[in-house]
Protein backbone atom coordinates (compact mmCIF):
# COMPACT_ATOMS: atom_id res chain seq x y z
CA UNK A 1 124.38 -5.59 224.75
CA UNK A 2 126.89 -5.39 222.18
CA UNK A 3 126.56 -5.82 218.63
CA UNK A 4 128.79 -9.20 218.83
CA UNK A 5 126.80 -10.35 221.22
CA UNK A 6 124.11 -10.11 219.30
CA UNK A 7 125.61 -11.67 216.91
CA UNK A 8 126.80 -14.82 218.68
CA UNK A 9 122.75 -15.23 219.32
CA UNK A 10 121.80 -15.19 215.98
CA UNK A 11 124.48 -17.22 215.18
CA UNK A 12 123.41 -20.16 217.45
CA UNK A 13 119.68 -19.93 216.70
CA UNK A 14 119.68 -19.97 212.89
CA UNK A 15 120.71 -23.39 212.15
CA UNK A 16 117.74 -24.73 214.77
CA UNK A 17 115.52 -21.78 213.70
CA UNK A 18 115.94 -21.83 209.76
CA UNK A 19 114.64 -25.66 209.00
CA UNK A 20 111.40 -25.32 211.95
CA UNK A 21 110.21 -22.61 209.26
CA UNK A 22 111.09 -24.48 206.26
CA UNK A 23 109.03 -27.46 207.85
CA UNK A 24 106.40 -24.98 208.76
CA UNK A 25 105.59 -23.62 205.43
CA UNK A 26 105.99 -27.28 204.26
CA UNK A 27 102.73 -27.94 206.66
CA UNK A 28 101.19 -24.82 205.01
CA UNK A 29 101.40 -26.01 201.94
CA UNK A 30 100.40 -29.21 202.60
CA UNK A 31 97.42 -28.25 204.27
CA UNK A 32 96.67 -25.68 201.71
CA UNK A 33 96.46 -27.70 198.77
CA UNK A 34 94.51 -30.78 200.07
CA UNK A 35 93.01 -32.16 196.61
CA UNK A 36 96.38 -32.22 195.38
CA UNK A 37 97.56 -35.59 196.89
CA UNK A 38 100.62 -34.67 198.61
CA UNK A 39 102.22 -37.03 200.91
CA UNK A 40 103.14 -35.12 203.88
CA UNK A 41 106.09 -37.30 204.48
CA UNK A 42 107.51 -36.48 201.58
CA UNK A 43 107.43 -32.40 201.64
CA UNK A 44 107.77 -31.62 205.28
CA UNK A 45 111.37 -33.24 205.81
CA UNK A 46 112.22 -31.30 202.05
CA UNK A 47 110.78 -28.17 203.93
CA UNK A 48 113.39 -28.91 206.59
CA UNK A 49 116.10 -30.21 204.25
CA UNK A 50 115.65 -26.24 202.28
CA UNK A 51 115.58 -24.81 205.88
CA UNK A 52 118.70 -26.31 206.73
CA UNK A 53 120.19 -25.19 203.24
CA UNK A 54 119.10 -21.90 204.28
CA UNK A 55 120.52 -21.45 207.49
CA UNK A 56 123.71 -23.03 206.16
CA UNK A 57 123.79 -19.83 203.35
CA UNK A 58 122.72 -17.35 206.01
CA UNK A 59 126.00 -18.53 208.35
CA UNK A 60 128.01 -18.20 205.30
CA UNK A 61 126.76 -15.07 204.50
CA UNK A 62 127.32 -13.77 208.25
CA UNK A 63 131.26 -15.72 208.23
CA UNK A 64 131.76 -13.63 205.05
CA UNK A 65 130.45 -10.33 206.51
CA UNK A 66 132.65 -10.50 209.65
């Protein structure tokens, strides 16, 4: 496989990829800290919401490198 290739792959996943974590670790977090009171439907879409930030930067980041 080429190295654009490759590219074009990691290209396509991140934005799909990038918020599932962020909503992941949101559910960690949530589940780690249960005598805190946090609302779950507050912090796992903000989980996504900093996912999708992320994967926004990392395309960026990837547009700029090319």
């Amino acid at each position: 496989m080429s190295m654009r290739h490759i590219m074009n792959n990691v290209e396509s996943a991140l934005p799909y990829v990038f918020p599932a974590i962020g909503g992941l670790l949101a559910v960690v977090v949530v589940n780690m800290r249960p005598m805190a009171q946090m609302n779950p439907m507050i912090w796992i879409p903000v989980g996504i919401f900093l996912g999708w930030i992320a994967a926004r930067g990392a395309l960026r980041m990837l547009d700029w490198l090319r």
